[in-house]
N, C-alpha and C. Protein backbone atom coordinates (compact mmCIF):
# COMPACT_ATOMS: atom_id res chain seq x y z
N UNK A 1 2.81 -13.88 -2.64
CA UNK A 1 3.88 -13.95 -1.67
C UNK A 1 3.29 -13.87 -0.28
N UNK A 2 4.31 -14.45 0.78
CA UNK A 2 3.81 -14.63 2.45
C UNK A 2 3.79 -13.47 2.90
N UNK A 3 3.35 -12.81 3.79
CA UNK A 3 3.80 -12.23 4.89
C UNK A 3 5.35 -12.81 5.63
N UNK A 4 5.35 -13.66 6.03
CA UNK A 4 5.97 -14.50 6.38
C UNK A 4 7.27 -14.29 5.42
N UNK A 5 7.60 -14.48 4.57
CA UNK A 5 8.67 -14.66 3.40
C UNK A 5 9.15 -12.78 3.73
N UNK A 6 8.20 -11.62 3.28
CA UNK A 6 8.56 -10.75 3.80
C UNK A 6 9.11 -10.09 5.15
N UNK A 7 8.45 -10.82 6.25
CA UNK A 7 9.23 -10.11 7.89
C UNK A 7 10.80 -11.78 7.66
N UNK A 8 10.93 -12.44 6.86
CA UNK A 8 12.35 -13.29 7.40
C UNK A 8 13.16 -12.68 6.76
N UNK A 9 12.95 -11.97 5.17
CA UNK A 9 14.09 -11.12 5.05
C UNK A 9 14.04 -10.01 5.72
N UNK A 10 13.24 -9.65 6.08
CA UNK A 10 13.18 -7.91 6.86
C UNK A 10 14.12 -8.45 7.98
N UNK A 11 14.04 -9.67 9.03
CA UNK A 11 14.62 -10.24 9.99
C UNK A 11 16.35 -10.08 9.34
N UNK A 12 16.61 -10.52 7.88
CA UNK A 12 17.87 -10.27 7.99
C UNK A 12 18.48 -9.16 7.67
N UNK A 13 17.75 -8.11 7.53
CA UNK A 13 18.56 -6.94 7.40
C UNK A 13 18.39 -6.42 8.76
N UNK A 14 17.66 -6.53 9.98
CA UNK A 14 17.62 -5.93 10.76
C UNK A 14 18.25 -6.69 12.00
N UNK A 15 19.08 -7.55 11.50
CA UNK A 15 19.86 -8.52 12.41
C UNK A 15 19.24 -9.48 13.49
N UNK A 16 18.23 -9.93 12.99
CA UNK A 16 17.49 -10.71 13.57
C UNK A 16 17.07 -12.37 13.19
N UNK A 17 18.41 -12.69 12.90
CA UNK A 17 18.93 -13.67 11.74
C UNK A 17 17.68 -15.01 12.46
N UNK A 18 17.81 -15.39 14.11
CA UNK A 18 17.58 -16.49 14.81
C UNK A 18 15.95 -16.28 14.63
N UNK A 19 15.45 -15.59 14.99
CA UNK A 19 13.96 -15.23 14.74
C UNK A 19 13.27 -15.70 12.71
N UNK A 20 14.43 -15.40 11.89
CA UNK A 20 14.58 -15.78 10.95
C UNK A 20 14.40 -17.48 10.95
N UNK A 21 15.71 -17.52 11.29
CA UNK A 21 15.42 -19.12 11.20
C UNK A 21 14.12 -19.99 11.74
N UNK A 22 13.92 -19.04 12.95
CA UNK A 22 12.92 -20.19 13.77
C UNK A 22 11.45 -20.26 12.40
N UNK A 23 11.36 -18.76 12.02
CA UNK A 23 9.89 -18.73 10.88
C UNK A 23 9.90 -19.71 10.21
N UNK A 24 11.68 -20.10 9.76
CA UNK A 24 11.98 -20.62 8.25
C UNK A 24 11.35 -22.13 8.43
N UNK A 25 11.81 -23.04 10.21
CA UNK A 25 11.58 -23.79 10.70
C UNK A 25 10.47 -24.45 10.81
N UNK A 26 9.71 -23.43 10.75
CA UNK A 26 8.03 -23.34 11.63
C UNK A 26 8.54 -23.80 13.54
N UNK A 27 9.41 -23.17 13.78
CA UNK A 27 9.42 -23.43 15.29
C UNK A 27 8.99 -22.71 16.09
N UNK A 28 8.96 -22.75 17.41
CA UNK A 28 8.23 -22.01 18.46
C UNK A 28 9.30 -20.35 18.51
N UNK A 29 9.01 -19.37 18.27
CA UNK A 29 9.17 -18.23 19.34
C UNK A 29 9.17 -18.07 20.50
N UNK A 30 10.08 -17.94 21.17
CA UNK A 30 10.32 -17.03 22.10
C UNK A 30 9.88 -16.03 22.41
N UNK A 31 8.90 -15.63 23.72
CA UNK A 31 8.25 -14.70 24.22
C UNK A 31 9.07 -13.29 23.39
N UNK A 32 10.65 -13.05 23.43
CA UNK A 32 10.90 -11.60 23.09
C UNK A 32 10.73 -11.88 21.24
N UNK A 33 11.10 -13.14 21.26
CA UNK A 33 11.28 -13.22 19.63
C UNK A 33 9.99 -13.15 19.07
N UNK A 34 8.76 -13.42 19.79
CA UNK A 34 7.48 -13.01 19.25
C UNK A 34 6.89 -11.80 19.33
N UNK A 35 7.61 -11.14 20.29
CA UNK A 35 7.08 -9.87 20.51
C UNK A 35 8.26 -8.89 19.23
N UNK A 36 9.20 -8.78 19.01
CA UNK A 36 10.15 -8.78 17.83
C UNK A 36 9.22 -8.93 16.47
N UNK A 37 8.84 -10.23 16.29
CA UNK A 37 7.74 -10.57 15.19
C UNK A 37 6.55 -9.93 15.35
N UNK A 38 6.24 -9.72 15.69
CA UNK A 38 4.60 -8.56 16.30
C UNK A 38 5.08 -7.31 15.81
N UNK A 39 6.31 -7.10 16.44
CA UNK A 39 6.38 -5.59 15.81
C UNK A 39 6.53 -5.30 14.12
N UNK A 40 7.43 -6.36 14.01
CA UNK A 40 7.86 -6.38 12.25
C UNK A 40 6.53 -6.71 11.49
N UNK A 41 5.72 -7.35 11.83
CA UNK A 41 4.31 -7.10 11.05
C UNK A 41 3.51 -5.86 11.47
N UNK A 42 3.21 -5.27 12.34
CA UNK A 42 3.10 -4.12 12.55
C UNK A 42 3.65 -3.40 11.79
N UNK A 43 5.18 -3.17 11.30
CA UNK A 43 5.83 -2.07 10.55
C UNK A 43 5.45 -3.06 8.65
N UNK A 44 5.15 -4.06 8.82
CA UNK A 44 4.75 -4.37 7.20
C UNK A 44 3.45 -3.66 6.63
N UNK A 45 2.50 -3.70 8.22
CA UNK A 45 1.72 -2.72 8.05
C UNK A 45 1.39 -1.06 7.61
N UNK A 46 2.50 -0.59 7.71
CA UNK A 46 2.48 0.46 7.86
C UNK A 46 3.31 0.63 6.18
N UNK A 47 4.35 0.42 6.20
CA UNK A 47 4.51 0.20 5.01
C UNK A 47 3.43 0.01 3.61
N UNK A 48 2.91 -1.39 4.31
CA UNK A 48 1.89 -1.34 3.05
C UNK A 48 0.78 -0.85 2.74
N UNK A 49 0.42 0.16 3.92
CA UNK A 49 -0.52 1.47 3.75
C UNK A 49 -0.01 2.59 2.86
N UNK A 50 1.37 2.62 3.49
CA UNK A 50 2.03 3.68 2.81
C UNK A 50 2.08 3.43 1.23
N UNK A 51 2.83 2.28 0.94
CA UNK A 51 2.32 1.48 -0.72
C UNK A 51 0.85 1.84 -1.63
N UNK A 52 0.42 1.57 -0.89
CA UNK A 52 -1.30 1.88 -1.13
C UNK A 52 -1.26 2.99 -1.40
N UNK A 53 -1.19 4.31 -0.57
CA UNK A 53 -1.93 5.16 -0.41
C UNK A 53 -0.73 6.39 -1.33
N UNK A 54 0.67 6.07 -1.26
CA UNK A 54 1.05 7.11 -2.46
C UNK A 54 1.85 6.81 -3.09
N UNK A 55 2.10 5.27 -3.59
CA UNK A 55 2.38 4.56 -5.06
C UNK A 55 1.78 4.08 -5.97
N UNK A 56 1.31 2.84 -5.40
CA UNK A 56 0.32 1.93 -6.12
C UNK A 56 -0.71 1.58 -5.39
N UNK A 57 -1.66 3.02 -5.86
CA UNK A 57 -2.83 2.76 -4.72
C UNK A 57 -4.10 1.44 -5.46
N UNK A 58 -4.83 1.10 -4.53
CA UNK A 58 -5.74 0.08 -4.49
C UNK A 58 -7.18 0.58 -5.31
N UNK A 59 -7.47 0.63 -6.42
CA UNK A 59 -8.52 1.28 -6.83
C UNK A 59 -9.94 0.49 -7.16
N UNK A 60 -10.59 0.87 -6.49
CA UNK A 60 -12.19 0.03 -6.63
C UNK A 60 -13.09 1.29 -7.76
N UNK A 61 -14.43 0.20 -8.32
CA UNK A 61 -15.36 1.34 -8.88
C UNK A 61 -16.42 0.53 -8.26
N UNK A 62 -17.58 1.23 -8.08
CA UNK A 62 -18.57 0.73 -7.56
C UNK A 62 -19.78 1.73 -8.32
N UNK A 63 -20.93 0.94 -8.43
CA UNK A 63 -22.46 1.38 -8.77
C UNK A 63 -23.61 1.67 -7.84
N UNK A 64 -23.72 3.06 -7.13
CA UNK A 64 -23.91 3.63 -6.11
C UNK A 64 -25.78 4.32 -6.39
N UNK A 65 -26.52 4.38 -5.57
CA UNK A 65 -27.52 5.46 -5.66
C UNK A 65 -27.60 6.42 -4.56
N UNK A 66 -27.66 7.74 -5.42
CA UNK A 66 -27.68 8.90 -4.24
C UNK A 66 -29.34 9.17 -3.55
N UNK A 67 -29.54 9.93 -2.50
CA UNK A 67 -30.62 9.97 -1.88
C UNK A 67 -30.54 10.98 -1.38
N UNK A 68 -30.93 12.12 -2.12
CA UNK A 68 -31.19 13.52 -2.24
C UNK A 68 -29.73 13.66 -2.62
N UNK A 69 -28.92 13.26 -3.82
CA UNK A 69 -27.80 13.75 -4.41
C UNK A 69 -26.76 13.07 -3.07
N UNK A 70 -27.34 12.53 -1.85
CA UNK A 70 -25.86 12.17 -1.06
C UNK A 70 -25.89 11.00 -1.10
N UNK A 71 -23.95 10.11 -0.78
CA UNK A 71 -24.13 9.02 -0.59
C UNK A 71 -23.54 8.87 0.49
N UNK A 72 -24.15 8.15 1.78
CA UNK A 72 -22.48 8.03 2.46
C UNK A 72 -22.19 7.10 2.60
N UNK A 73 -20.53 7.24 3.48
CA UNK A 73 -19.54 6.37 2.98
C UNK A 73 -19.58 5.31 3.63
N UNK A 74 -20.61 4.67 4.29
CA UNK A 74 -21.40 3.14 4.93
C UNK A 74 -22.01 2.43 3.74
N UNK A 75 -22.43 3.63 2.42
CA UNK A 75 -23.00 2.34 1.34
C UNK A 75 -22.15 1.58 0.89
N UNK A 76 -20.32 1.95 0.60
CA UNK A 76 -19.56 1.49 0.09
C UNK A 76 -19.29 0.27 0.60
N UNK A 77 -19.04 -1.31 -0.02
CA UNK A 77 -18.57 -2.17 0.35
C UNK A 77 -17.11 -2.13 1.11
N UNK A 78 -16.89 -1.06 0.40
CA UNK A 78 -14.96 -1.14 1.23
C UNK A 78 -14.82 0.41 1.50
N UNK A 79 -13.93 0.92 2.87
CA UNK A 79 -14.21 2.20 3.19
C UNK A 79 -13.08 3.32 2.02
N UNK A 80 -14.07 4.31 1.46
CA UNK A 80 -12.95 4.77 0.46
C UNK A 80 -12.20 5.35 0.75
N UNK A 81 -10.74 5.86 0.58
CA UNK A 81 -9.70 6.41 1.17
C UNK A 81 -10.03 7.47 -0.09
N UNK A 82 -9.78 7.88 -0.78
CA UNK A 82 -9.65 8.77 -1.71
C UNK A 82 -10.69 9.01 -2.88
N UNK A 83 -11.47 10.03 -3.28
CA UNK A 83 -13.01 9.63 -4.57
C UNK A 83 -12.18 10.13 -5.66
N UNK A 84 -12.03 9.13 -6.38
CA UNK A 84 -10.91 9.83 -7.72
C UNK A 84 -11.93 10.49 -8.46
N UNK A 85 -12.83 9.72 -9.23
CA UNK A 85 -13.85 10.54 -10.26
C UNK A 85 -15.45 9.66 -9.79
N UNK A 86 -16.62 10.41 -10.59
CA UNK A 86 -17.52 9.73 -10.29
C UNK A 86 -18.41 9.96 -11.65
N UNK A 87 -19.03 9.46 -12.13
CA UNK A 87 -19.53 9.66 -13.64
C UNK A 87 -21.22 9.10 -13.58
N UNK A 88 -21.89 9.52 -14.44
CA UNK A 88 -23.08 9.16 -14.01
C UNK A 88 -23.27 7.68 -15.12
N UNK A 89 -24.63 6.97 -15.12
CA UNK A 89 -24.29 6.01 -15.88
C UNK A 89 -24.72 6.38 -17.07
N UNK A 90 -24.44 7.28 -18.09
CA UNK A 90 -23.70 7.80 -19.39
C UNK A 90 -22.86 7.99 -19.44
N UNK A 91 -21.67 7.96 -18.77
CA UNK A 91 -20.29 7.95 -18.43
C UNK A 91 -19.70 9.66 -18.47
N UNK A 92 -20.68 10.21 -18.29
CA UNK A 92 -20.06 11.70 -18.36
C UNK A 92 -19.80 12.03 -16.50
N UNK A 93 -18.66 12.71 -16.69
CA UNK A 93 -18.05 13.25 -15.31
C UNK A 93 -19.13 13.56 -14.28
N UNK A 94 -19.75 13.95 -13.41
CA UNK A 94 -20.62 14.32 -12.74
C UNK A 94 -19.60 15.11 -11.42
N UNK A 95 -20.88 16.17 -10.97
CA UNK A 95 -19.35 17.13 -10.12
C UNK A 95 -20.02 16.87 -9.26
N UNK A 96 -19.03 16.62 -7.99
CA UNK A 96 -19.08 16.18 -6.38
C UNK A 96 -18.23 16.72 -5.73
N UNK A 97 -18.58 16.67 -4.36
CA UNK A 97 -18.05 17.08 -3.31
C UNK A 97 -18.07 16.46 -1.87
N UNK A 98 -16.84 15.95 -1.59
CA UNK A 98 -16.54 15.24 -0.35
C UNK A 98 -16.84 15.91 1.18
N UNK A 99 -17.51 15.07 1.87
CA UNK A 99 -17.67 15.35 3.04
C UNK A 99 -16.90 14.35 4.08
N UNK A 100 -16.68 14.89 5.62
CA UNK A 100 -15.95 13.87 6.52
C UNK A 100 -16.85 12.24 6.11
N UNK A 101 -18.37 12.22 6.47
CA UNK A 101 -18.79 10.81 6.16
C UNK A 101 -19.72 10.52 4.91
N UNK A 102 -19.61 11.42 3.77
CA UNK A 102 -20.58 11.63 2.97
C UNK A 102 -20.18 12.10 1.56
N UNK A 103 -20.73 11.89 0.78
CA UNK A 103 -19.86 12.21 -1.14
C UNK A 103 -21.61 13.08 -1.47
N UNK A 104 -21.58 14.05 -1.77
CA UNK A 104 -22.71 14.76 -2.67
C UNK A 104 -22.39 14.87 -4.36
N UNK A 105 -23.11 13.86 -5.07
CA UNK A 105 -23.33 13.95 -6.12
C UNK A 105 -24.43 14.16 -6.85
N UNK A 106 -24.32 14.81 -8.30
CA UNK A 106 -25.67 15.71 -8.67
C UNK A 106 -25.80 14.53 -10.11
N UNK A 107 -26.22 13.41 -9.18
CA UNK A 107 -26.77 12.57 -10.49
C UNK A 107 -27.53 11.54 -8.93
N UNK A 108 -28.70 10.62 -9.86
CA UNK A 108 -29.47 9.77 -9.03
C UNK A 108 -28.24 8.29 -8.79
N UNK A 109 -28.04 7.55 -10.02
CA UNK A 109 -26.99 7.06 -10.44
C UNK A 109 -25.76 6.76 -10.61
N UNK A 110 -24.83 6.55 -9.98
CA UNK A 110 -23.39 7.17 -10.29
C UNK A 110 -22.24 5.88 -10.10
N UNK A 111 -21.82 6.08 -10.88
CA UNK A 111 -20.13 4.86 -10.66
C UNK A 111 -19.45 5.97 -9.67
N UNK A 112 -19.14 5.35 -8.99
CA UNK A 112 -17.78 5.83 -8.04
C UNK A 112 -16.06 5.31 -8.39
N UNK A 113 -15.73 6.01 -8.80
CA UNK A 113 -14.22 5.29 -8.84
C UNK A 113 -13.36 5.68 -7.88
N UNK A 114 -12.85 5.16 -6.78
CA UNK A 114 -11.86 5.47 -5.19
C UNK A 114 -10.66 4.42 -5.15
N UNK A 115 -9.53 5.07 -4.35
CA UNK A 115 -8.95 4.30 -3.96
C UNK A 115 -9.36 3.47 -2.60
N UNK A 116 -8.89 2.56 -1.76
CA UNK A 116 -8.76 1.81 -0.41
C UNK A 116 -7.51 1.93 -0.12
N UNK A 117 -7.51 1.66 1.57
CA UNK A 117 -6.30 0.83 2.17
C UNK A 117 -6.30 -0.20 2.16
N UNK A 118 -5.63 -1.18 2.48
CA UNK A 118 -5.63 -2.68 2.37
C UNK A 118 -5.35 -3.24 3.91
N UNK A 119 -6.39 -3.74 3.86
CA UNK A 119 -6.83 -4.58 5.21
C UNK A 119 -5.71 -4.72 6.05
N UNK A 120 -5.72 -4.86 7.47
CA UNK A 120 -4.43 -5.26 8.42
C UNK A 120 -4.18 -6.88 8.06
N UNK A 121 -2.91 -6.94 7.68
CA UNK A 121 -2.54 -8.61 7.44
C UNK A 121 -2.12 -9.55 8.93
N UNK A 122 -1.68 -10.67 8.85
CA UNK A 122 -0.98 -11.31 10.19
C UNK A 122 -0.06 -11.92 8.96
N UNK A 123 0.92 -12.64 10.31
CA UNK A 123 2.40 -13.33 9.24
C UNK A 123 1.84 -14.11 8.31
N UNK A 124 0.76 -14.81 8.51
CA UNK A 124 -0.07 -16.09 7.71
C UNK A 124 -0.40 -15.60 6.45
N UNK A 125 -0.76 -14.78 6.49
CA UNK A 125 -1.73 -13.93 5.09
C UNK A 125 -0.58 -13.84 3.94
N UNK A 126 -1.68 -13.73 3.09
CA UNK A 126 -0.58 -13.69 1.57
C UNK A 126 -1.39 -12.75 1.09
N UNK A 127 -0.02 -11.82 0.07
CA UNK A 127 -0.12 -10.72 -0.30
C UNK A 127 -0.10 -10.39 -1.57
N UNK A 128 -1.41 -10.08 -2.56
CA UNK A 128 -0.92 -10.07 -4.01
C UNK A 128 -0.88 -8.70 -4.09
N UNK A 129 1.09 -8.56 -4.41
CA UNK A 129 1.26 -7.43 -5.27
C UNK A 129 2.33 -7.82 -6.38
N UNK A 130 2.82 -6.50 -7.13
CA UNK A 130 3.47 -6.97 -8.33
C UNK A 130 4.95 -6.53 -7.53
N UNK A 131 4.83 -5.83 -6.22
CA UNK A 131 5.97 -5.19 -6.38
C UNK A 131 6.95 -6.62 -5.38
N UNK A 132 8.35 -6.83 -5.92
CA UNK A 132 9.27 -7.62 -4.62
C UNK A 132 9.04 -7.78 -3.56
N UNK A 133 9.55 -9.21 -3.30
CA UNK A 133 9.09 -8.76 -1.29
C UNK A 133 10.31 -8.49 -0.57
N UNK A 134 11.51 -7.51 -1.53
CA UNK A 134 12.35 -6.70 -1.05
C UNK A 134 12.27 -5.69 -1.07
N UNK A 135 11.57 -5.30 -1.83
CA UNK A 135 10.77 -3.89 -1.08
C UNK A 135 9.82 -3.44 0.31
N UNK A 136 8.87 -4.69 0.16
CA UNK A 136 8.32 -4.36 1.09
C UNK A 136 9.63 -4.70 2.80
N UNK A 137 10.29 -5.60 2.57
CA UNK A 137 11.27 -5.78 3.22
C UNK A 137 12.21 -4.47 3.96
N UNK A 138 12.67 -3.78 2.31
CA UNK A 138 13.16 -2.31 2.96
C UNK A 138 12.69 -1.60 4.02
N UNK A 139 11.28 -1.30 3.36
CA UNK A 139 10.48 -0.45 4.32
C UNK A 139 10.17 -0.85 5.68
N UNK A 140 10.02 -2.43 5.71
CA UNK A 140 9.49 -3.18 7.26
C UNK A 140 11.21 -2.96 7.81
N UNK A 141 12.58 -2.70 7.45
CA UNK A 141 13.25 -2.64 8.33
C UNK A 141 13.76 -0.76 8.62
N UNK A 142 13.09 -0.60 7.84
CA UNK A 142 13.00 1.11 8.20
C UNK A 142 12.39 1.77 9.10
N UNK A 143 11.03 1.19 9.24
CA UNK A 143 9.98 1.39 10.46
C UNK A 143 10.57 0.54 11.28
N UNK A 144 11.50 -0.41 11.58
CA UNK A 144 11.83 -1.37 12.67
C UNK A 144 12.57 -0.25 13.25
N UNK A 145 13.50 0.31 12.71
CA UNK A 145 14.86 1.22 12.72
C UNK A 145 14.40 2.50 13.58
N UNK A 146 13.23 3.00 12.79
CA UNK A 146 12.52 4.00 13.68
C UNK A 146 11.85 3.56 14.38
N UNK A 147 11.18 2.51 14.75
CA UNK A 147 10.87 2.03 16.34
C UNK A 147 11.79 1.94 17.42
N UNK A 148 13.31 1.18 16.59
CA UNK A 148 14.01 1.35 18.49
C UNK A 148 14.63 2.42 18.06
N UNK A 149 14.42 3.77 17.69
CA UNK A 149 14.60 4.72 17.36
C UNK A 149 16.60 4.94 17.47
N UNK A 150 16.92 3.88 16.24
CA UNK A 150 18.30 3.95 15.43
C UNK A 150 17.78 4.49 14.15
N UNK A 151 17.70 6.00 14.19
CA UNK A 151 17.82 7.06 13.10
C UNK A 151 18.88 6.91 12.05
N UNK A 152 20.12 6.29 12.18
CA UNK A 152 21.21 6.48 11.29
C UNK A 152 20.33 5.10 10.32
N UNK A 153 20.53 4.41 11.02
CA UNK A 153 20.12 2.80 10.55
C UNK A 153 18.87 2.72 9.79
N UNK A 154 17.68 3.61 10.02
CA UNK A 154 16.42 3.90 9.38
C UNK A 154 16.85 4.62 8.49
N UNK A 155 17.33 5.60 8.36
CA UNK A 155 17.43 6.48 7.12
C UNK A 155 18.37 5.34 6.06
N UNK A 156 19.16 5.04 5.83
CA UNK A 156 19.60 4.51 5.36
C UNK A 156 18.62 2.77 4.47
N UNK A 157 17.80 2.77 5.31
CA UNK A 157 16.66 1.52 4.37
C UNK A 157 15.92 2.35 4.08
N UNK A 158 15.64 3.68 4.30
CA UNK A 158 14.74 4.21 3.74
C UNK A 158 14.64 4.71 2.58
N UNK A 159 15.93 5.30 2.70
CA UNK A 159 16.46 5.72 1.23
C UNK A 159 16.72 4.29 0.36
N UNK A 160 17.20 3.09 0.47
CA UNK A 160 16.87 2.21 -0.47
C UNK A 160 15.45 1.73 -0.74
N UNK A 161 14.77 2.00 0.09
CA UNK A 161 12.57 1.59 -0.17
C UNK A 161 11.88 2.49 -1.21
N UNK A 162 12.84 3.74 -0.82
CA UNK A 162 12.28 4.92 -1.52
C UNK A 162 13.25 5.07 -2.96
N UNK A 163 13.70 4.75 -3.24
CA UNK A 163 14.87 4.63 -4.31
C UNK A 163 14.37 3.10 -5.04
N UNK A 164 14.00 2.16 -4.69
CA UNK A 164 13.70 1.23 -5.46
C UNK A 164 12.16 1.17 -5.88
N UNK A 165 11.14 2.19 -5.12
CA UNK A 165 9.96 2.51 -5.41
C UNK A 165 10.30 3.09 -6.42
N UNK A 166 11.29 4.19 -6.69
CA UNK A 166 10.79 5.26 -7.84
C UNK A 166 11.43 4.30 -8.82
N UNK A 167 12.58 3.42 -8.86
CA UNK A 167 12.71 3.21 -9.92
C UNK A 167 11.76 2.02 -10.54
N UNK A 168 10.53 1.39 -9.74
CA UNK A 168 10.29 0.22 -10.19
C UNK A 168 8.98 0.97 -10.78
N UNK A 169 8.22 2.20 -10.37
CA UNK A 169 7.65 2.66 -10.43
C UNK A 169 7.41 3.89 -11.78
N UNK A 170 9.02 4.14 -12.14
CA UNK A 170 9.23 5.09 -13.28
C UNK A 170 8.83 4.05 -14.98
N UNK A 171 8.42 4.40 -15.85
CA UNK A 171 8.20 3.87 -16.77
C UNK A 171 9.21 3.17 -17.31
N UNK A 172 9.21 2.24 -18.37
CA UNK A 172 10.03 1.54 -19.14
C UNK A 172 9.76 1.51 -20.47
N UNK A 173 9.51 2.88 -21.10
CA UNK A 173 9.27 2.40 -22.18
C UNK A 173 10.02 3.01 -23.06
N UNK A 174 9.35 3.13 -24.56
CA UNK A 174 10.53 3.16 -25.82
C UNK A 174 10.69 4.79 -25.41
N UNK A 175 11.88 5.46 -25.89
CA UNK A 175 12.39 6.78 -25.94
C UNK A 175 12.56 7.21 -27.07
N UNK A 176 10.93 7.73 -27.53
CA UNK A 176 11.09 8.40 -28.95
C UNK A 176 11.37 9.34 -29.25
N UNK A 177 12.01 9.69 -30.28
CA UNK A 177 13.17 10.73 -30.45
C UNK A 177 12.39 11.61 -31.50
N UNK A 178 12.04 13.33 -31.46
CA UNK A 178 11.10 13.63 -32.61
C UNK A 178 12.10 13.91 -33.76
N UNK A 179 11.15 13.59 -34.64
CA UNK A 179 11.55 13.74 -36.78
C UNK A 179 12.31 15.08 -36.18
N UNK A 180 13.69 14.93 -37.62
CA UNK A 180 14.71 16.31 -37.40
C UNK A 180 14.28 16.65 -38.96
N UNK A 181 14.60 17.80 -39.49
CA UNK A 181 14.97 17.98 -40.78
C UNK A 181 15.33 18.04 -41.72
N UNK A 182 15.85 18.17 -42.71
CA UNK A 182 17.34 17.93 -43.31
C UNK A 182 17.48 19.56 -43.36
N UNK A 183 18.73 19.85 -43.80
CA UNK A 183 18.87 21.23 -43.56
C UNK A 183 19.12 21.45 -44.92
């Protein structure tokens, strides 16, 4: 999915129907209507950090060598937001400890498993996730809401962003019922 496809519905919940159309168009913006669009990717931004970082976070593993037990966090191809586990390569746990720019682990060897943030997008960019791009929609008109700081109007998408996260997010599966007895 677009960027783009996400800020034109965000545009119509946040009554910004004409800015809508012009995307739909490919027509020119208007100095305020681009500055309008600047902000709403800005708040997709933020949103989809927020996505990342405490729903469906972004998880990398990587094959690291320590140098005197440290690694820091410049060897990583991508900067890690979070060190979930780290295992040596026998796959047994190995114990570490995070520093502001640095991971100390007590193996030479080690898989790293971390989450990321996900890169700053522009309207152009396309976005692979599994989740709607009415979700991310919610949230880009929630942060719009709290930018021109209409509190009634933000809370209200917020609670639907946050309400359709948990439910898309809660499991679906079978509801097994345990063996009864006969009496």
């Amino acid at each position: 999915m677009l960027v783009k496809d996400i800020i034109k519905l965000a545009c119509d919940f946040t009554e910004n129907q004409e800015i809508a159309n012009v995307l739909e168009n490919s027509g020119v913006l208007s100095e305020e209507q681009s500055q309008i669009c600047d902000n709403l990717v800005k708040c997709f931004n933020l949103v989809n950090n927020e996505i990342a970082s405490e729903y469906l976070p972004l998880i990398k593993m990587e094959e690291l060598k320590t140098k005197d037990f440290r690694i820091e966090f410049s060897q990583f191809k991508t900067s890690p937001h979070k060190i979930i586990s780290v295992k040596s390569k026998s796959g047994r746990s190995v114990k570490f400890k995070v520093f502001e720019n640095y991971l100390i682990a007590f193996a030479n060897v080690v898989d790293v498993l971390y989450s990321v943030l996900p890169n700053k997008m522009t309207i152009d960019d396309e976005i692979d996730s599994t989740l709607p791009e009415r979700v991310y929609a919610y949230g880009v008109a929630r942060e719009y809401y709290f930018m021109q700081t209409l509190f009634d109007d933000a809370l209200v998408w917020e609670e639907r962003f946050k309400n359709t996260l948990q439910l898309l997010s809660r499991k679906q599966g079978e509801v097994i019922m345990p063996r009864r007895r006969w009496l």
